[in-house]
Protein backbone atom coordinates (compact mmCIF):
# COMPACT_ATOMS: atom_id res chain seq x y z
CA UNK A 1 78.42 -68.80 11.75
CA UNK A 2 77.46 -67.19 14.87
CA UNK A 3 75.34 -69.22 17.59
CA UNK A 4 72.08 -67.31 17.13
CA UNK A 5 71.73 -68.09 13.28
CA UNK A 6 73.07 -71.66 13.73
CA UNK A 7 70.71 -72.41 16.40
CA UNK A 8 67.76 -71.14 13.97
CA UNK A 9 68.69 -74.01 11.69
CA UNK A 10 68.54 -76.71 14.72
CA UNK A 11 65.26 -74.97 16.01
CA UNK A 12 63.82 -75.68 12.57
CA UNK A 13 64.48 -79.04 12.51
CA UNK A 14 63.00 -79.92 15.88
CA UNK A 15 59.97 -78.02 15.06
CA UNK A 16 59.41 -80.60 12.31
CA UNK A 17 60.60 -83.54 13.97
CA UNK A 18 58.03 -82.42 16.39
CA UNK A 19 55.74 -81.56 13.65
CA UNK A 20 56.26 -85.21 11.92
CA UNK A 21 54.94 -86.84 15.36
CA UNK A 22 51.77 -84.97 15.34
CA UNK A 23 50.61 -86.47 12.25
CA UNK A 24 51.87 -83.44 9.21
CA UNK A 25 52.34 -85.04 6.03
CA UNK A 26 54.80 -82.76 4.73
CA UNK A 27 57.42 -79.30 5.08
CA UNK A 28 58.46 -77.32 2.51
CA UNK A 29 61.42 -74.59 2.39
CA UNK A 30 61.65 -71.44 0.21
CA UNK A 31 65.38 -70.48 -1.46
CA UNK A 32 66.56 -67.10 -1.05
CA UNK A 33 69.54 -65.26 -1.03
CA UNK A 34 71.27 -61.51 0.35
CA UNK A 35 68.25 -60.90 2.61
CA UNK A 36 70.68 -59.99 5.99
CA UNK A 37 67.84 -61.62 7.81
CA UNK A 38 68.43 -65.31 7.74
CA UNK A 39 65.99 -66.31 5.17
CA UNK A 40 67.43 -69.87 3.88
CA UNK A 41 69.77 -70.52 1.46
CA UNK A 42 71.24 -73.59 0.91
CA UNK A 43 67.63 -75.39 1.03
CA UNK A 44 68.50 -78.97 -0.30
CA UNK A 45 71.45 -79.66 2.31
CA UNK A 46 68.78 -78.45 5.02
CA UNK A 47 66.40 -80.90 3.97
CA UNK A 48 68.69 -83.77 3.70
CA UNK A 49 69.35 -83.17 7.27
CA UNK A 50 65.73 -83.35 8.01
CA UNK A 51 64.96 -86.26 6.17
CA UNK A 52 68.13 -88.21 7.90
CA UNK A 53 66.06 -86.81 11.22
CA UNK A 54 62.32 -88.04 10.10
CA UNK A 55 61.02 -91.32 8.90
CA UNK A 56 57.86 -90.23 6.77
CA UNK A 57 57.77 -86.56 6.85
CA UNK A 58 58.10 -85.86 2.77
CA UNK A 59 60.38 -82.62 2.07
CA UNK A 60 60.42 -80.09 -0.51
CA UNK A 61 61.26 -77.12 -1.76
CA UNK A 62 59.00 -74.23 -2.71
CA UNK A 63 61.01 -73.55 -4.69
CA UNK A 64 64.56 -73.75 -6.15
CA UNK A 65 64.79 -70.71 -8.59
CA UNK A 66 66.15 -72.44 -11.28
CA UNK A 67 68.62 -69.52 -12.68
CA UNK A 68 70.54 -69.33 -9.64
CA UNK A 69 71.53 -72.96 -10.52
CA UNK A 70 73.70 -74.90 -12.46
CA UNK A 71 71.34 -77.50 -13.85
CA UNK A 72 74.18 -80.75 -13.47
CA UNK A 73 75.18 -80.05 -10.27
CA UNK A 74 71.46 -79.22 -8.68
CA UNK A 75 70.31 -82.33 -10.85
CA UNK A 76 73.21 -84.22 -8.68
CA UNK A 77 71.86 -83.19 -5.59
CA UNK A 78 68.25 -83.17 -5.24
CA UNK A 79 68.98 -86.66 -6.68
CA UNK A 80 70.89 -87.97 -3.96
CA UNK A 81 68.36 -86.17 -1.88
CA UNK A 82 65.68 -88.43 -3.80
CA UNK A 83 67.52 -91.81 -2.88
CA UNK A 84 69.06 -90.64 0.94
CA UNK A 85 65.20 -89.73 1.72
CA UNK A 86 63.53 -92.99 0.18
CA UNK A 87 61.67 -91.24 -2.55
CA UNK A 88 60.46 -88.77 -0.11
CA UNK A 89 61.52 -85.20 -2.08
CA UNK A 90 59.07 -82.72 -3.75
CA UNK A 91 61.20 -80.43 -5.79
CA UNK A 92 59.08 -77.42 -6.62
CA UNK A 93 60.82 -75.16 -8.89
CA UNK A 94 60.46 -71.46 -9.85
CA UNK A 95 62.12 -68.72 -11.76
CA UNK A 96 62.24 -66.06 -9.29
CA UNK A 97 61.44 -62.79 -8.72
CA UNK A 98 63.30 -60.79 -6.37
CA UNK A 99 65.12 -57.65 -7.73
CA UNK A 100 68.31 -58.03 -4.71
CA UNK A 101 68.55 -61.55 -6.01
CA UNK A 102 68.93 -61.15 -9.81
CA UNK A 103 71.31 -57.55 -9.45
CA UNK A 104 73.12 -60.13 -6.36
CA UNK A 105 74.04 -63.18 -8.93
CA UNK A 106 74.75 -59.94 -11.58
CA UNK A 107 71.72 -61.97 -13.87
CA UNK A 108 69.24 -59.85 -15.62
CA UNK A 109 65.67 -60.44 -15.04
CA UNK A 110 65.10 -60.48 -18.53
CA UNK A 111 66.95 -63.12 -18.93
CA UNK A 112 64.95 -65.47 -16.18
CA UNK A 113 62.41 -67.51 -18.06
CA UNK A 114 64.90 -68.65 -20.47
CA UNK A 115 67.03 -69.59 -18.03
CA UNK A 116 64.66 -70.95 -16.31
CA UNK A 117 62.90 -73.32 -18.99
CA UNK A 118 66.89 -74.58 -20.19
CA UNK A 119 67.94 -75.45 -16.51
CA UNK A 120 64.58 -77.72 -16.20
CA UNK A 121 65.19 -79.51 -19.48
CA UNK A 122 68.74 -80.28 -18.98
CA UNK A 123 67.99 -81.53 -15.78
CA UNK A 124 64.77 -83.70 -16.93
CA UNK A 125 66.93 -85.00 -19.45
CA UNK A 126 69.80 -85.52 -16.85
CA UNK A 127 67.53 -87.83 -14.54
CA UNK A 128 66.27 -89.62 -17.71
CA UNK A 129 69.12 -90.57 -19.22
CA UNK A 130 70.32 -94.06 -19.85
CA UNK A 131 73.71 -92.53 -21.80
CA UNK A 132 75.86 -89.34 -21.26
CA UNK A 133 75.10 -86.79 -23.18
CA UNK A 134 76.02 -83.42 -24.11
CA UNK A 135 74.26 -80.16 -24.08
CA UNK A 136 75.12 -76.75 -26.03
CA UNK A 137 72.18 -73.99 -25.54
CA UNK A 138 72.48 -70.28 -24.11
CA UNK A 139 73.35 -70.67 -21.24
CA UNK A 140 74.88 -74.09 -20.54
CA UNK A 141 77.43 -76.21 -22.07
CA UNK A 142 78.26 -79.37 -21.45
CA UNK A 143 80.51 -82.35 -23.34
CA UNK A 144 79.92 -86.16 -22.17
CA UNK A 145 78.07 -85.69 -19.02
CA UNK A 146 76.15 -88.56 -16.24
CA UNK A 147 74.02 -87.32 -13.46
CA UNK A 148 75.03 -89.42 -10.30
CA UNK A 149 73.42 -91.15 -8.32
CA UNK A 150 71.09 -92.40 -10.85
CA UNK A 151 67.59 -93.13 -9.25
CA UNK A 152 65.16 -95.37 -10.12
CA UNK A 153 62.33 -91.87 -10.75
CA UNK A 154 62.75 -88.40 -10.48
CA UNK A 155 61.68 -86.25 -7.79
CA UNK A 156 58.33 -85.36 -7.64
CA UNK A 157 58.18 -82.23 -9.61
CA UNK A 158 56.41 -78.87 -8.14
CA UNK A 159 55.86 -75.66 -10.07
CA UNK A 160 54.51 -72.86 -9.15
CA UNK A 161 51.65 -70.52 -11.59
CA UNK A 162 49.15 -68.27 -11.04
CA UNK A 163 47.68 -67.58 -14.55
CA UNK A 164 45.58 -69.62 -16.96
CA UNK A 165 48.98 -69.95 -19.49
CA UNK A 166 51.09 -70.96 -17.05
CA UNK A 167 48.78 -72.99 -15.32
CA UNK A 168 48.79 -74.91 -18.24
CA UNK A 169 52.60 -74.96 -18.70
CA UNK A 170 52.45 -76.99 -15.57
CA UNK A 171 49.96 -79.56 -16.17
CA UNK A 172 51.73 -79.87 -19.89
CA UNK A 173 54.91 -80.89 -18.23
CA UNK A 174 52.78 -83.15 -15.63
CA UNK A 175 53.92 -81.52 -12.56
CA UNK A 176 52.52 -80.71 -9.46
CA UNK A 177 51.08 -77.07 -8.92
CA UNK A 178 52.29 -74.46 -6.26
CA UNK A 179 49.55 -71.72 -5.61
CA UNK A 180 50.48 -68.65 -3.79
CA UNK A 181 49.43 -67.24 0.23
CA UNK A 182 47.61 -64.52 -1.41
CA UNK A 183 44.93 -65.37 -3.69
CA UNK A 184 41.14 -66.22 -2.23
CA UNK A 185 39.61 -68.68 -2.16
CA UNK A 186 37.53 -67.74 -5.13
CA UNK A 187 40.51 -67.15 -7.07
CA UNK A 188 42.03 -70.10 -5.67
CA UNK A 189 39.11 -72.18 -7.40
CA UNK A 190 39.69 -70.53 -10.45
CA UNK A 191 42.89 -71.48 -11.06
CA UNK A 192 42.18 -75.10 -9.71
CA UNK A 193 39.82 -75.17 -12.16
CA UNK A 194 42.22 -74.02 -14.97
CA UNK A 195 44.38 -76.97 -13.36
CA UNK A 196 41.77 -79.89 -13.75
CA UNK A 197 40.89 -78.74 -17.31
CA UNK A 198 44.55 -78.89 -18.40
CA UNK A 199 44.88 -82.58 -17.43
CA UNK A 200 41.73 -83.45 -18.65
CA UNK A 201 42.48 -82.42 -21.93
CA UNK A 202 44.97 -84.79 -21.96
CA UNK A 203 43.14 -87.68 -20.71
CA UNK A 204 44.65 -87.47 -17.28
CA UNK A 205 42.64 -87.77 -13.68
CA UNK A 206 42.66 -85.02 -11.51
CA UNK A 207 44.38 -85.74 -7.85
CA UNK A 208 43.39 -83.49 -4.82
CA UNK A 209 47.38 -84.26 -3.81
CA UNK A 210 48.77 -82.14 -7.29
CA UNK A 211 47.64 -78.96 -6.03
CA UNK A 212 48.90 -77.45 -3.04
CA UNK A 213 47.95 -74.15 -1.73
CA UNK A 214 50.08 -71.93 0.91
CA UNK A 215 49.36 -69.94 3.72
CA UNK A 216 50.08 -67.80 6.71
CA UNK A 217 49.04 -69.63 10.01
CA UNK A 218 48.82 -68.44 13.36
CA UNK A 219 46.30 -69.42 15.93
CA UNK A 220 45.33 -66.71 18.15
CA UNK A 221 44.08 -66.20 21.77
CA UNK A 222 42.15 -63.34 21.17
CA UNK A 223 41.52 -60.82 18.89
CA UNK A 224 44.26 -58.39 20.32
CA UNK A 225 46.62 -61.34 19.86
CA UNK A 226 45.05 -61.78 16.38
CA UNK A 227 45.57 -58.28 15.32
CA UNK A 228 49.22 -58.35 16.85
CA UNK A 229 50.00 -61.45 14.55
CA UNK A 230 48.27 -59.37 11.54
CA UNK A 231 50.84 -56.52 11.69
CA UNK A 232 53.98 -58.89 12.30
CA UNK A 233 52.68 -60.31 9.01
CA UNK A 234 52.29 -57.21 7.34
CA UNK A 235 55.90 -55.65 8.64
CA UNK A 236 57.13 -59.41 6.75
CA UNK A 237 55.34 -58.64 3.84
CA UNK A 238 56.79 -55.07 3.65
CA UNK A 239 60.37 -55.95 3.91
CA UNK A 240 59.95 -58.63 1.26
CA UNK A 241 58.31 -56.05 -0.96
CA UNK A 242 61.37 -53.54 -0.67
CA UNK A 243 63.76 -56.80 -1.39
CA UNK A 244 61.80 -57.62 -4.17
CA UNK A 245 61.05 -54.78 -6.33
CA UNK A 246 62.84 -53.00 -8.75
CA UNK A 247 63.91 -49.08 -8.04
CA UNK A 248 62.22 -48.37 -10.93
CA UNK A 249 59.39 -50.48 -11.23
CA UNK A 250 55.97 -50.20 -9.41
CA UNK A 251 54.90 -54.07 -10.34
CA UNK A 252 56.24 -57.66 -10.68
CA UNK A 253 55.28 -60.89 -10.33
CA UNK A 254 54.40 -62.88 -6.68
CA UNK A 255 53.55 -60.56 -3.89
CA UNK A 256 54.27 -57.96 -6.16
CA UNK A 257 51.62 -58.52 -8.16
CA UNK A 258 48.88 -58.24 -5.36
CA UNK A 259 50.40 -55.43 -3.52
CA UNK A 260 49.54 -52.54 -5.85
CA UNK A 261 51.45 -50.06 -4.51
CA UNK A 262 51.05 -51.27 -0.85
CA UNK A 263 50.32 -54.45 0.84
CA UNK A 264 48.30 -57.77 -0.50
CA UNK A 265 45.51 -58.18 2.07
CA UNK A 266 45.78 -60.50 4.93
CA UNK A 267 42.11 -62.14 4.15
CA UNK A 268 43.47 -64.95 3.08
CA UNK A 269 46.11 -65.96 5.43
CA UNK A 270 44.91 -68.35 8.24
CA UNK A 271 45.17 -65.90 11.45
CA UNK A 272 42.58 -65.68 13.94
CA UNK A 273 40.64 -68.28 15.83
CA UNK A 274 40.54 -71.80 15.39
CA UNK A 275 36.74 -71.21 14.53
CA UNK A 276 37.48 -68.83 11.94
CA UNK A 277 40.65 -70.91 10.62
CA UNK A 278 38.24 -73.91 10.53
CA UNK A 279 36.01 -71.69 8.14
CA UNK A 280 38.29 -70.62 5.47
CA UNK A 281 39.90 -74.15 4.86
CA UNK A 282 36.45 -75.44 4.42
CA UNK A 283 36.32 -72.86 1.51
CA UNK A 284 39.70 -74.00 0.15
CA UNK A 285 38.34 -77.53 0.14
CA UNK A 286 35.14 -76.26 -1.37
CA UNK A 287 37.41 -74.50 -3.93
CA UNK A 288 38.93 -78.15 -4.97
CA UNK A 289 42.21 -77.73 -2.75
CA UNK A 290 43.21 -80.86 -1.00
CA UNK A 291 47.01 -80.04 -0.13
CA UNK A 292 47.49 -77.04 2.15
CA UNK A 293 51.18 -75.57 3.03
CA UNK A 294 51.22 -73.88 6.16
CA UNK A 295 53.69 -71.05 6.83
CA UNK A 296 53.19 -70.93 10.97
CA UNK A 297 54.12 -67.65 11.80
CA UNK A 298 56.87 -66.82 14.35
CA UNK A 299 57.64 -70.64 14.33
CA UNK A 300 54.68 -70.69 17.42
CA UNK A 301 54.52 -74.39 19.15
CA UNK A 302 51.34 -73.60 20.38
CA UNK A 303 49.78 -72.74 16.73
CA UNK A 304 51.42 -76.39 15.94
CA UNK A 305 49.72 -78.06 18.50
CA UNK A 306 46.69 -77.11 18.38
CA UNK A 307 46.50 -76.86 14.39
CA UNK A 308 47.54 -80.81 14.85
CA UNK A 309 44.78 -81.29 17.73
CA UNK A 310 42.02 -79.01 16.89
CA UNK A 311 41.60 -78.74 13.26
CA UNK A 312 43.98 -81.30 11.51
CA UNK A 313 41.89 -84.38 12.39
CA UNK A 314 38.65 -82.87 10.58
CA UNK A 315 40.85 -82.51 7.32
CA UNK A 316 42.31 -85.83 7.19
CA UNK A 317 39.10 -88.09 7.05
CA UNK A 318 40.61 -89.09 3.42
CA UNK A 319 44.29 -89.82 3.94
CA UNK A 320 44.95 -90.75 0.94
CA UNK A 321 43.51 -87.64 -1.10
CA UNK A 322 44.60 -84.83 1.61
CA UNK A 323 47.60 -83.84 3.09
CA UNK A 324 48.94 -81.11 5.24
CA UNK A 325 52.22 -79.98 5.50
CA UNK A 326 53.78 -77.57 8.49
């Protein structure tokens, strides 16, 4: 590992360290693989160094992609994760939906929600388990098995959905719900909506904390700085897009779906001044959203500080119902 990637991880880890002592709640970490531009990887053995570096600071993953995975082994790990931590690990899980990754790990994407749905079960059932058991589906086979160590819960459990159906598929398991950076806050309301009428149906209260919602962050000095963050965001977006999609195919599902031939718009993302930052979280929280993940762009200390100064303190009148996480 050369010295510029390997200080990347140790810069990330001070940032929340630093971020932990300015009063964020939380960090999450994508999973991706054969980028060539560092994106992260091996996401649970980052996090367990974090949490052996922070006291409170919960850490999870948004998300594992579930078909990359063994189900045993990643059961094994996010649950010694889950004990090292002191119950401190939101697993959010996923199916993926990057084209490089899928022809990378020679996996068709056909194949992804069923692999998907039979890694989840066998690792549910791994975590509740009081006996071994065995397991013979598509995919997976295994003959007299224990996950190890075995904790006292499982992980709080993250998915992430965007339409009604699978909006539903969430609330039916009784996870926690991962909305995308793209959608407005209109749309955003929608699908919290779709959310609290799930769990109602099944005679469960609704919890600000079981919806998170991402975005881009950058606080900027002026508009010229604003604009400059703008098109560092787009030229992101853009070289996710050309990682993502299929040769052959014009649509997909995450970015994919907004871009539409070119780029999802950059209304949504939280870039510009703290005024107008201020603004568009009040319509978040107006929307129902009481858990916001922020993706600070260009890892910027500054936007850190002064997100943690100047608007963090108005958001966290209700501690107990709101959290934010860096």
């Amino acid at each position: 590992m050369g010295a510029g990637i390997g200080q990347g991880f140790h810069d990330y880890i001070d940032f929340n360290v630093e971020a932990e002592k300015l009063g964020f709640y939380s960090t999450f970490l994508v999973e991706h693989h054969f980028t060539g531009w560092g994106q992260v990887s091996s996401t649970l053995n980052l996090l367990t160094w974090l949490a052996a570096r922070t006291t409170t600071l919960r850490v999870g993953t948004a998300t594992m992609v579930l078909p990359w995975h063994n189900p045993v082994l990643l059961a094994e790990q996010a649950a010694t994760l889950e004990l090292l931590s002191g119950g401190r690990l939101d697993l959010g899980v996923g199916k993926g939906y990057r084209h490089a990754e899928f022809t990378g790990f020679n996996i068709p994407i056909e194949e992804a929600e069923a692999r998907f749905e039979e890694c989840l079960d066998i690792m549910l059932k791994s975590w509740g388990a009081s006996e071994r058991f065995s397991h013979h589906g598509k995919f997976w086979n295994f003959n007299d098995v224990v996950v190890e160590p075995n904790v006292a819960q499982r992980p709080a459990m993250w998915m992430g959905a965007g339409s009604e159906p699978s909006i539903r598929k969430v609330a039916a398991r009784g996870f926690n719900l991962l909305l995308d950076q793209f959608a407005d806050a209109n749309l955003t309301g929608q699908r919290i909506e779709f959310f609290k009428q799930a769990i109602s149906e099944q005679g469960r209260a609704y919890n600000r904390n079981e919806v998170a919602v991402a975005r881009d962050l950058f606080i900027a000095k002026d508009e010229q700085d604003k604009q400059a963050a703008i098109e560092r965001l787009n030229q992101s977006r853009q070289r996710t897009i050309e990682h993502a999609r299929a040769p052959d195919k014009a649509g997909g599902s995450h970015i994919l779906s907004y871009s539409k031939g070119g780029l999802p718009p950059t209304d949504s993302a939280l870039v510009g001044t703290v005024e107008e930052i201020r603004e568009k979280i009040h319509a978040l929280k107006e929307a129902g959203a009481g858990y916001l993940i922020c993706s600070i762009l260009g890892g910027s200390r500054d936007t850190l500080h002064r997100f943690a100064s100047e608007i963090l303190p108005e958001f966290q009148t209700e501690p107990e119902e709101e959290g934010v996480s860096a």
